[in-house]
N, C-alpha and C. Protein backbone atom coordinates (compact mmCIF):
# COMPACT_ATOMS: atom_id res chain seq x y z
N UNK A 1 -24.40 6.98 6.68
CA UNK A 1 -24.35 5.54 6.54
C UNK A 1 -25.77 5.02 6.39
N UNK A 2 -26.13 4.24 5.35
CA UNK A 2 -27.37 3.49 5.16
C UNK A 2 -27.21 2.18 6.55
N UNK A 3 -28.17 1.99 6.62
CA UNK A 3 -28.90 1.13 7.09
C UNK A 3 -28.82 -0.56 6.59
N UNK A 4 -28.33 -1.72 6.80
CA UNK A 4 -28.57 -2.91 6.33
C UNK A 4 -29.45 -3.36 5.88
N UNK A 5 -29.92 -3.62 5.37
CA UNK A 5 -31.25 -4.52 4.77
C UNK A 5 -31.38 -6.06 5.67
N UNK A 6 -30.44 -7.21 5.62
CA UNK A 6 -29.96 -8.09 6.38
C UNK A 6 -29.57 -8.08 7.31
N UNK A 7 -29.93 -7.68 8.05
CA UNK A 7 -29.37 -8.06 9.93
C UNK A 7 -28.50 -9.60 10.07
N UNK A 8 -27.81 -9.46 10.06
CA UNK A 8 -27.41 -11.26 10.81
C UNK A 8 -28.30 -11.68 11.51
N UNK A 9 -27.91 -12.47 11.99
CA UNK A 9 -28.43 -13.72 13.50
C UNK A 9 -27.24 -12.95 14.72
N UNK A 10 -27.79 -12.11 15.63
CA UNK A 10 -26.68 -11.94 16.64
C UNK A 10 -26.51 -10.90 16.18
N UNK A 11 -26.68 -9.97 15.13
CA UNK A 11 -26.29 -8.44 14.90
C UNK A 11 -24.85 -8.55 14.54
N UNK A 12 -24.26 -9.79 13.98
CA UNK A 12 -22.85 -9.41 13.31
C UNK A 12 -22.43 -9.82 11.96
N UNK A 13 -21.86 -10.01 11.44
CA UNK A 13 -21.27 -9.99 10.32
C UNK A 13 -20.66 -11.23 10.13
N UNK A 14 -20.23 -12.30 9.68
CA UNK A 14 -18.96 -12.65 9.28
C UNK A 14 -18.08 -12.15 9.31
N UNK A 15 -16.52 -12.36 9.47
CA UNK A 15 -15.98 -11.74 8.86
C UNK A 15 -15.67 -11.68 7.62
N UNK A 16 -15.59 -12.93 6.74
CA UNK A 16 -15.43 -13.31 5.38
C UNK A 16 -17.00 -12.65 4.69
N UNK A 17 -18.08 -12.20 4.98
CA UNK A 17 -18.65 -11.00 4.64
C UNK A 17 -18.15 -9.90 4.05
N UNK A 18 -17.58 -9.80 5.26
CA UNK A 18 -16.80 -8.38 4.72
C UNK A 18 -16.04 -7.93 3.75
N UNK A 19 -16.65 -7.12 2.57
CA UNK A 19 -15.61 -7.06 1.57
C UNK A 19 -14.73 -5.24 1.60
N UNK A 20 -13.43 -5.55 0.83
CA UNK A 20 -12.58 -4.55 1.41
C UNK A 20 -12.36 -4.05 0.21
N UNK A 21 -12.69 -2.55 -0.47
CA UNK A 21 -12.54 -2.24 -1.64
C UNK A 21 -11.60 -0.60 -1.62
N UNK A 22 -11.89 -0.06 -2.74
CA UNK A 22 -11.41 1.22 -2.56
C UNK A 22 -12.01 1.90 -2.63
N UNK A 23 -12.01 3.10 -1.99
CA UNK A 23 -12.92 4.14 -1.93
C UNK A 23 -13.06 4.63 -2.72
N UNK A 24 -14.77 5.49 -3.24
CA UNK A 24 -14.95 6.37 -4.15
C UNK A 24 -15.26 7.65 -4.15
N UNK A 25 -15.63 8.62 -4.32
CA UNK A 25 -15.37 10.24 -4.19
C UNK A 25 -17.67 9.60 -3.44
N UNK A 26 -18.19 8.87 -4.50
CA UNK A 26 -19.24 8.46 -3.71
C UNK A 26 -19.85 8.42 -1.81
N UNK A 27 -18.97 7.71 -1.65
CA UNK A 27 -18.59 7.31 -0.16
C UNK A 27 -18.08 7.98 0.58
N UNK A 28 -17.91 9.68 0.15
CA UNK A 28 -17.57 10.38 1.34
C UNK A 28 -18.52 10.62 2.50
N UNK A 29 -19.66 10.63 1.72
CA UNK A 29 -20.74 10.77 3.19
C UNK A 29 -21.24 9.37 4.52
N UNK A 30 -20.47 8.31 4.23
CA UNK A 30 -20.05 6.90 5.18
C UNK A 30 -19.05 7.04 5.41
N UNK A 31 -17.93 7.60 4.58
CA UNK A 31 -16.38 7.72 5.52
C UNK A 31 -16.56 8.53 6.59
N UNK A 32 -17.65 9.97 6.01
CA UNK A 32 -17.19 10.86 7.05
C UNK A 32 -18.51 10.22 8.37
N UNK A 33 -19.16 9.74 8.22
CA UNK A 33 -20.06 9.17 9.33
C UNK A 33 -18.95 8.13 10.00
N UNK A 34 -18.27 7.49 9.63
CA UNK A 34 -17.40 6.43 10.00
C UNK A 34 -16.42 7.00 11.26
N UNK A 35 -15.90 8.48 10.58
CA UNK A 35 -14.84 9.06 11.34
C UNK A 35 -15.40 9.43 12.28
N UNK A 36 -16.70 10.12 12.48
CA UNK A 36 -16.86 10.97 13.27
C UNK A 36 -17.45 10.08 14.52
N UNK A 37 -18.16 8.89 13.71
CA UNK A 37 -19.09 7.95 15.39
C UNK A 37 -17.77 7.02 15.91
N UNK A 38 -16.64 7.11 15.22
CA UNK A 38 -15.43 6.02 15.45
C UNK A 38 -14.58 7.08 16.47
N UNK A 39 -14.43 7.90 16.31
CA UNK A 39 -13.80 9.15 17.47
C UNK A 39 -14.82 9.25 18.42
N UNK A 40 -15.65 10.18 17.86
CA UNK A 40 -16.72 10.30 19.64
C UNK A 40 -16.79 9.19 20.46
N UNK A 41 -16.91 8.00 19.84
CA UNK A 41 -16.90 6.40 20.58
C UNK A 41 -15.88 6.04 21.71
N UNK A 42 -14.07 6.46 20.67
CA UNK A 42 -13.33 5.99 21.29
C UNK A 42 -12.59 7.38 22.15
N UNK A 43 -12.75 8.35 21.46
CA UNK A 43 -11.90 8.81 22.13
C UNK A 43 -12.87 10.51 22.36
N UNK A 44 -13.95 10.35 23.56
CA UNK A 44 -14.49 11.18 23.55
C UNK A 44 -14.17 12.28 24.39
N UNK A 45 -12.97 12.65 24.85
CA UNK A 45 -11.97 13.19 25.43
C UNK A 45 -11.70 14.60 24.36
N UNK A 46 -11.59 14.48 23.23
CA UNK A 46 -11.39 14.99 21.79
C UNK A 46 -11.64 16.05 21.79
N UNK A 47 -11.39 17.36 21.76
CA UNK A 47 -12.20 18.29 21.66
C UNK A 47 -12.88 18.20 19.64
N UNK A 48 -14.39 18.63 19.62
CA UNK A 48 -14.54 18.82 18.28
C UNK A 48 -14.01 20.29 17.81
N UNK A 49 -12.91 20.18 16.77
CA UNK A 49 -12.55 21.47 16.11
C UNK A 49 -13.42 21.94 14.82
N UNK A 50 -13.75 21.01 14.87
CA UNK A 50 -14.54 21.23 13.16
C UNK A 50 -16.16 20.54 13.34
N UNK A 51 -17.40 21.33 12.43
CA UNK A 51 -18.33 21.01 12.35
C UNK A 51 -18.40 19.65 11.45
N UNK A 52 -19.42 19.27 11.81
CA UNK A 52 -20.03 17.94 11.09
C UNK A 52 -19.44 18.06 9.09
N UNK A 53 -20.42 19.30 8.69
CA UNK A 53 -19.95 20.13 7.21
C UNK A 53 -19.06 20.05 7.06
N UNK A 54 -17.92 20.38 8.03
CA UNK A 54 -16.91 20.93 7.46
C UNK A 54 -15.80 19.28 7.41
N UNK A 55 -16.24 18.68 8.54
CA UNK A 55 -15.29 17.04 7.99
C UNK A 55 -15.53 16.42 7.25
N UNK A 56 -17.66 16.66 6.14
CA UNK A 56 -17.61 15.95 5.51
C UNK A 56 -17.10 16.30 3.75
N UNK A 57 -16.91 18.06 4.24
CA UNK A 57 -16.06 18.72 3.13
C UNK A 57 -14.51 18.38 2.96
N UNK A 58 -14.41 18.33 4.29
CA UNK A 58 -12.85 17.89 4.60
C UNK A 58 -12.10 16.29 3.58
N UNK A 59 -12.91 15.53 3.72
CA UNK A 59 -13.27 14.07 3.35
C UNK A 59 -13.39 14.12 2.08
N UNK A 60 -14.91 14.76 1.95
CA UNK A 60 -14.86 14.70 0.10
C UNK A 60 -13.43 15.78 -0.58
N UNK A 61 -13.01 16.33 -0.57
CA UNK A 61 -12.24 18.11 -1.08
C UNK A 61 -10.60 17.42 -0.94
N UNK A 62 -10.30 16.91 0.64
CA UNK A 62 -9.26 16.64 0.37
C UNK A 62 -8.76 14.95 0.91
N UNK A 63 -9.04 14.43 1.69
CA UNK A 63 -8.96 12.77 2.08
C UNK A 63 -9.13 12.23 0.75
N UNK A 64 -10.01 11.87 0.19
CA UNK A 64 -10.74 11.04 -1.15
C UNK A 64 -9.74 11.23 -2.34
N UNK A 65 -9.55 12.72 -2.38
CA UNK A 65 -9.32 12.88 -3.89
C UNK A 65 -7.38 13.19 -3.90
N UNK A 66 -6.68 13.42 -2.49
CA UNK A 66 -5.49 13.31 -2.79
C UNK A 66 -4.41 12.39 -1.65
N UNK A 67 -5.16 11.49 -1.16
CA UNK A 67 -4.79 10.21 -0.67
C UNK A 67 -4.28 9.88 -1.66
N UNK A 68 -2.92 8.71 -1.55
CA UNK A 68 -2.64 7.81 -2.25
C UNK A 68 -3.28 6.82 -2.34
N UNK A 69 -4.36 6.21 -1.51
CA UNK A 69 -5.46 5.54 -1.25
C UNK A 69 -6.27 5.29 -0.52
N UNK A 70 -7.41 5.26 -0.59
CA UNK A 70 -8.70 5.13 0.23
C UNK A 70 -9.34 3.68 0.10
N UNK A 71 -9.08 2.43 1.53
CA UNK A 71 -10.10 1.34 1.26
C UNK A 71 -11.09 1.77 2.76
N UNK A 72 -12.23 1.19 2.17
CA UNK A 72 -13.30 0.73 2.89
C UNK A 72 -13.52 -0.83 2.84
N UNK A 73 -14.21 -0.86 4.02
CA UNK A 73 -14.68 -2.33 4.34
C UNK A 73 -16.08 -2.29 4.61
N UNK A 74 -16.92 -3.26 4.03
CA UNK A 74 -18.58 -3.08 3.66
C UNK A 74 -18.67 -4.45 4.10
N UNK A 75 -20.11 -4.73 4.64
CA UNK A 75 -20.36 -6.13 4.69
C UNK A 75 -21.06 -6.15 3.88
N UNK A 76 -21.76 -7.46 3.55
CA UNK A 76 -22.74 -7.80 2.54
C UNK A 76 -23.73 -6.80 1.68
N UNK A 77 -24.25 -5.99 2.97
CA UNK A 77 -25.75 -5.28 2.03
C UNK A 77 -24.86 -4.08 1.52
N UNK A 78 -23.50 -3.96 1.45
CA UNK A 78 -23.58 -2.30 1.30
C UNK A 78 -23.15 -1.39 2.32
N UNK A 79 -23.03 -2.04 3.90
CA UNK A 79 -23.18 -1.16 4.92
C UNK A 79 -21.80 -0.55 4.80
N UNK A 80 -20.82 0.42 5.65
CA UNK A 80 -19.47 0.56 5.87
C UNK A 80 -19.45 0.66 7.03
N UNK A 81 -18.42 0.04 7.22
CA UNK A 81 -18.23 -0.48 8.35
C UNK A 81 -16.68 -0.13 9.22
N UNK A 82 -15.89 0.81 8.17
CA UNK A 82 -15.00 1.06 8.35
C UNK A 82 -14.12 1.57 7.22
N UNK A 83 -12.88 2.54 7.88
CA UNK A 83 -11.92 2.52 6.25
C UNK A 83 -10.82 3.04 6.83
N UNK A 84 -9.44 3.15 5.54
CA UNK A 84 -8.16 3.54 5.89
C UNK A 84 -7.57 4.24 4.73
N UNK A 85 -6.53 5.03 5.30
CA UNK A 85 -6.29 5.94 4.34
C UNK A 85 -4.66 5.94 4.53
N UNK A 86 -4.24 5.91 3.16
CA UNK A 86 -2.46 5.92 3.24
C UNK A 86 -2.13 7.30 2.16
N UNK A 87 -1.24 7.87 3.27
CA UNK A 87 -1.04 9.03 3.04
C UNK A 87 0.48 9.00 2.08
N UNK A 88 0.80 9.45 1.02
CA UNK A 88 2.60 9.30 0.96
C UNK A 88 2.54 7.89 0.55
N UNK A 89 3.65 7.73 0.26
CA UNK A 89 4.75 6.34 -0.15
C UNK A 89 4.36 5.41 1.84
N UNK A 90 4.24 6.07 2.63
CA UNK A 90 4.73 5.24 4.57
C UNK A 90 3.45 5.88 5.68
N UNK A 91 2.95 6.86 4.91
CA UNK A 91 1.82 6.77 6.19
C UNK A 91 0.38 6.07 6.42
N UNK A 92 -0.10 5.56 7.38
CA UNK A 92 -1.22 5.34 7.55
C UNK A 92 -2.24 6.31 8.26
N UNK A 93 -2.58 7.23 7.38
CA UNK A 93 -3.28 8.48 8.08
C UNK A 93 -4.63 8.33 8.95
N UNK A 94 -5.49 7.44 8.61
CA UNK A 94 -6.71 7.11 9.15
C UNK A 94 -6.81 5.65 9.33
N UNK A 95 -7.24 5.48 10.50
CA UNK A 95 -8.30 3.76 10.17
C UNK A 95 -9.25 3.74 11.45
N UNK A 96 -10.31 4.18 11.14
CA UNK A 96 -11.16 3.73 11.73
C UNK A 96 -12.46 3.03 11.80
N UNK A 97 -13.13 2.21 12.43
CA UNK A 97 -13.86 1.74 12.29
C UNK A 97 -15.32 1.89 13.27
N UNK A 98 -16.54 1.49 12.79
CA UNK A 98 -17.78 2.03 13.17
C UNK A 98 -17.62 0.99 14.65
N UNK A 99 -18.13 1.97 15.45
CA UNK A 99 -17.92 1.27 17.32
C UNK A 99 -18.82 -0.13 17.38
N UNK A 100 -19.52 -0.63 16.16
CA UNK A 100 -19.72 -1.57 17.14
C UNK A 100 -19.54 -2.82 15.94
N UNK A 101 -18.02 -2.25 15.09
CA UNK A 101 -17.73 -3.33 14.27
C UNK A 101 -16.24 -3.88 15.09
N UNK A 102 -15.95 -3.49 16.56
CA UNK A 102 -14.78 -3.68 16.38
C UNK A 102 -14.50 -4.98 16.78
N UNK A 103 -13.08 -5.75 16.72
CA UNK A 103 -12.82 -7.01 17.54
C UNK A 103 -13.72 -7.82 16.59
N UNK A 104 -13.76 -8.07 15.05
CA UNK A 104 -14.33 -9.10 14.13
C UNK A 104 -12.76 -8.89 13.14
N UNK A 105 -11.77 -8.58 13.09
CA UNK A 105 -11.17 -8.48 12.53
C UNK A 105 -10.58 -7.72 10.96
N UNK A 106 -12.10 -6.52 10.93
CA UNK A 106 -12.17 -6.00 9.78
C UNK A 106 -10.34 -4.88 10.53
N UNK A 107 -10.23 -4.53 11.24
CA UNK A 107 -9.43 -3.36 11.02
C UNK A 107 -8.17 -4.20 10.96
N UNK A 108 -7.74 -5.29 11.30
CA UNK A 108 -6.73 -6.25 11.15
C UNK A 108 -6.60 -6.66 9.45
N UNK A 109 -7.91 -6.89 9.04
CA UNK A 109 -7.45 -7.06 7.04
C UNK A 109 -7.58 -5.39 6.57
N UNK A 110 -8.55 -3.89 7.15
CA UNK A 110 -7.67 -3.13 6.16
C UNK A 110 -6.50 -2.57 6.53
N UNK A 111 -5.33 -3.26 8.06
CA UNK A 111 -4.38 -2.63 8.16
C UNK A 111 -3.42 -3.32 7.06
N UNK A 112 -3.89 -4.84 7.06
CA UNK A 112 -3.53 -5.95 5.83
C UNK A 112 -3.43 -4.92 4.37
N UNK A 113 -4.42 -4.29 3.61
CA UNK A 113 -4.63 -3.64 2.86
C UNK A 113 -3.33 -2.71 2.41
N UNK A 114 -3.57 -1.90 3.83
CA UNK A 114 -2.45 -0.55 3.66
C UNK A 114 -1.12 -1.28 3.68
N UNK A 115 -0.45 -1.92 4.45
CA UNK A 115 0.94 -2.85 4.67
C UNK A 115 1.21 -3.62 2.86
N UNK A 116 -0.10 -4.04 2.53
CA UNK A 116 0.35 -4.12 0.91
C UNK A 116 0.82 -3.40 0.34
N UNK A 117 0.38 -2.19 0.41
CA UNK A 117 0.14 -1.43 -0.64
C UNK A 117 1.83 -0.34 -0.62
N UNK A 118 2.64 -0.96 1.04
CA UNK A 118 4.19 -0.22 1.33
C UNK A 118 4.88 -0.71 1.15
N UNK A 119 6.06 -0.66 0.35
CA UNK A 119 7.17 -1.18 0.37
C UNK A 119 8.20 -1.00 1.26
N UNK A 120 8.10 0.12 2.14
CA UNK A 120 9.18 0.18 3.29
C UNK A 120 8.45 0.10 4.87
N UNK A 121 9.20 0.96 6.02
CA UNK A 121 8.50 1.03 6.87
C UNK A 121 6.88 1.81 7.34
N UNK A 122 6.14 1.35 7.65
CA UNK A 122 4.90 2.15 7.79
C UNK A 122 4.91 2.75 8.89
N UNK A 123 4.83 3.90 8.49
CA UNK A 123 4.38 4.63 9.58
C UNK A 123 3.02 5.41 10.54
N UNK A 124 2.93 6.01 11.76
CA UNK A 124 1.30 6.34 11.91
C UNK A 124 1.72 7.22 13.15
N UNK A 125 0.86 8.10 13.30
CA UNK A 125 0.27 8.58 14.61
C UNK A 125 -0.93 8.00 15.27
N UNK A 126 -0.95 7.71 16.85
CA UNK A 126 -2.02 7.82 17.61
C UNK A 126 -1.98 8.90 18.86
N UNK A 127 -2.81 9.02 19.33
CA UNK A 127 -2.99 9.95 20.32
C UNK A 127 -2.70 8.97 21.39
N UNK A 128 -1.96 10.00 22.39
CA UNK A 128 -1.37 8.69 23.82
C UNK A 128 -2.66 8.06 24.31
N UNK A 129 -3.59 8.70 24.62
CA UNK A 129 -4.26 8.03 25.51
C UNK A 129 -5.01 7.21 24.69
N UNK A 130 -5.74 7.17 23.86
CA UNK A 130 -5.88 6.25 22.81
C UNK A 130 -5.39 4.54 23.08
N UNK A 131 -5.49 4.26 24.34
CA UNK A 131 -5.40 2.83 24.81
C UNK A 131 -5.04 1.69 23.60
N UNK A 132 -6.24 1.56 22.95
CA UNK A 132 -7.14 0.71 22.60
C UNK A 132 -6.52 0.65 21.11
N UNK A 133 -6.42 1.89 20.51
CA UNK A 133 -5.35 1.48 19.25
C UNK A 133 -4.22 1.71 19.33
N UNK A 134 -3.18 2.04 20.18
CA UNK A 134 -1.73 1.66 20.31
C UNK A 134 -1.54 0.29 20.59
N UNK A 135 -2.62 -0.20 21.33
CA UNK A 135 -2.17 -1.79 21.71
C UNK A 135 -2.56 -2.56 20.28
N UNK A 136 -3.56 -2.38 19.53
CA UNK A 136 -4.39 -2.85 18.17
C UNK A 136 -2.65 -2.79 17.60
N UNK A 137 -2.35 -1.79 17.43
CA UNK A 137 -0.38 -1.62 16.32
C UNK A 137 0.78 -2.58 17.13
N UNK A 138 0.34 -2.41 18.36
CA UNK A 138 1.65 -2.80 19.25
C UNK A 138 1.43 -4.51 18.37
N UNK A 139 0.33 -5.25 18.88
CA UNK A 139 -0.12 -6.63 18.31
C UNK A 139 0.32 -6.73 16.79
N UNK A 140 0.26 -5.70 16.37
CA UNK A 140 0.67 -5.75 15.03
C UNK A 140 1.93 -5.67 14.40
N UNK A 141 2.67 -5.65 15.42
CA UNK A 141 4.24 -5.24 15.00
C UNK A 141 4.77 -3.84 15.07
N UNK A 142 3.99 -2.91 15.33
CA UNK A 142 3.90 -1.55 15.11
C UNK A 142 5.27 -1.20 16.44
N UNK A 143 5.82 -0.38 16.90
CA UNK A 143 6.83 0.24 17.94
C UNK A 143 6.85 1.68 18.06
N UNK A 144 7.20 2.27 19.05
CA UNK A 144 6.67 3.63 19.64
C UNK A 144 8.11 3.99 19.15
N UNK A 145 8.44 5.30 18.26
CA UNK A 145 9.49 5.54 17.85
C UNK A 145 9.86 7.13 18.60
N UNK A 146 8.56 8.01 18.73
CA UNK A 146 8.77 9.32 19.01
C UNK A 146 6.78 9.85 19.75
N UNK A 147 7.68 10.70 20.71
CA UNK A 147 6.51 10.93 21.70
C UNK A 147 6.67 12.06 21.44
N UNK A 148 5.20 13.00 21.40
CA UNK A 148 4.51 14.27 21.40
C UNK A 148 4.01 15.37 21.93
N UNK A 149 4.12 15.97 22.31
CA UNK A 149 3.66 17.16 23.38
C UNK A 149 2.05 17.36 22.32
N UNK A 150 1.41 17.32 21.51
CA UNK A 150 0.31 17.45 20.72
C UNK A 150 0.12 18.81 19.74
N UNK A 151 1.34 19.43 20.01
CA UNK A 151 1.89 20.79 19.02
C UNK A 151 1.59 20.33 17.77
N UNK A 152 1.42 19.48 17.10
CA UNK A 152 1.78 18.80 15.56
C UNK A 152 0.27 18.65 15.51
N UNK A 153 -0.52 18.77 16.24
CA UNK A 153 -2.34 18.01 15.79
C UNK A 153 -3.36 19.00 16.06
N UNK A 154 -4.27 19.19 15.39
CA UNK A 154 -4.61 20.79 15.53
C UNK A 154 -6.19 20.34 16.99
N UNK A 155 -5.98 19.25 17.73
CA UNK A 155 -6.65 18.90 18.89
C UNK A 155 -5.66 19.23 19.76
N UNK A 156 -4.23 19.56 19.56
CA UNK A 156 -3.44 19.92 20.94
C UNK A 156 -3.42 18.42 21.83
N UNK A 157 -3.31 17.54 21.43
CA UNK A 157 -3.43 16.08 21.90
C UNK A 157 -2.26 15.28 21.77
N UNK A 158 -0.84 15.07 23.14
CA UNK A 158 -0.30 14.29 23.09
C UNK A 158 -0.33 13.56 22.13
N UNK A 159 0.50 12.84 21.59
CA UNK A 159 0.61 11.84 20.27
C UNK A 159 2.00 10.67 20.34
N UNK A 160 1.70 10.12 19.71
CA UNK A 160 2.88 8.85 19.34
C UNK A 160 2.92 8.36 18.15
N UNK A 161 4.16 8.46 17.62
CA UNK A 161 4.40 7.87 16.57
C UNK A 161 5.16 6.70 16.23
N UNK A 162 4.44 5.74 15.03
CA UNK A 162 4.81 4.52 15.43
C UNK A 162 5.28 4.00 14.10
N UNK A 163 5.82 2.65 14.16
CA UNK A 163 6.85 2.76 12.79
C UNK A 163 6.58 0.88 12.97
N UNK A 164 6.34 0.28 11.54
CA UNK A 164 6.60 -0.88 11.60
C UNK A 164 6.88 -1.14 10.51
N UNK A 165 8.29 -2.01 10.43
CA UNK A 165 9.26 -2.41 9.24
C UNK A 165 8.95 -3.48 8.42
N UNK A 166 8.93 -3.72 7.53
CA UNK A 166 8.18 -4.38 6.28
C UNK A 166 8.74 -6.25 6.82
């Protein structure tokens, strides 16, 4: 992730700053900075399975190029600040955002983004303990449909899956 040129007043953003585009095979090296300081942040519990290399191979090789779509959210200079990824016709495979963009409402317009972009129910995984974004879906309409022993996630990490109807 580059660096801002423009600092705000207060170190934040607007939110109407923020612009929400689609990702480019470019931007794998800010997605994968995105993922990795947006996990260690929130959920540093995590074990790391994979090197730094290998998520940002992971990202460019297969996230980017066979997603059904990739948006990011940038403020003004360029920075990223966050992104989401819809997997399939119903999943929301990724959304995370950089730890100290959260609570400005960028992950509320790109969940806006992905919910466009479905015509039926959306679906997602979070990890149980993951507080902080089950309640972010719950606010959102989102509902706990099926609980996890963490067999399905290659972290071995309890999970929940959540479903919200168009």
């Amino acid at each position: 992730m580059r660096v801002a040129e423009n600092v705000p007043v207060g170190g934040r953003t607007a939110p109407d700053a923020v612009r929400i585009r689609r990702a480019t095979a470019r931007g794998a090296e800010a997605v994968t900075g995105l993922f990795l300081a947006s996990r260690a942040a929130a959920m540093p519990y995590l074990p790391r399975v994979h090197s730094d290399e290998d998520t940002l191979a992971w990202i460019t090789h297969v996230v980017l190029p066979t997603s059904t779509a990739v948006w990011v959210a940038e403020d003004v200079g360029g920075e990223a600040l966050g992104f989401a990824v819809l997997a399939g016709d119903d999943e929301l495979d990724h959304l995370y955002l950089r730890p100290d963009s959260l609570r400005r409402g960028i992950g509320s317009r790109l969940l806006a983004e992905v919910r466009g972009a479905v015509k039926g129910p959306l679906n997602l995984y979070v990890f149980q303990r993951n507080a902080a974004a089950r309640a972010f879906y719950e606010r959102h309409g989102f509902t706990a449909v099926a609980f996890d022993d963490g067999g399905r996630n290659e972290e071995n990490e309890p999970d929940v899956l959540y479903r919200c109807k168009p």
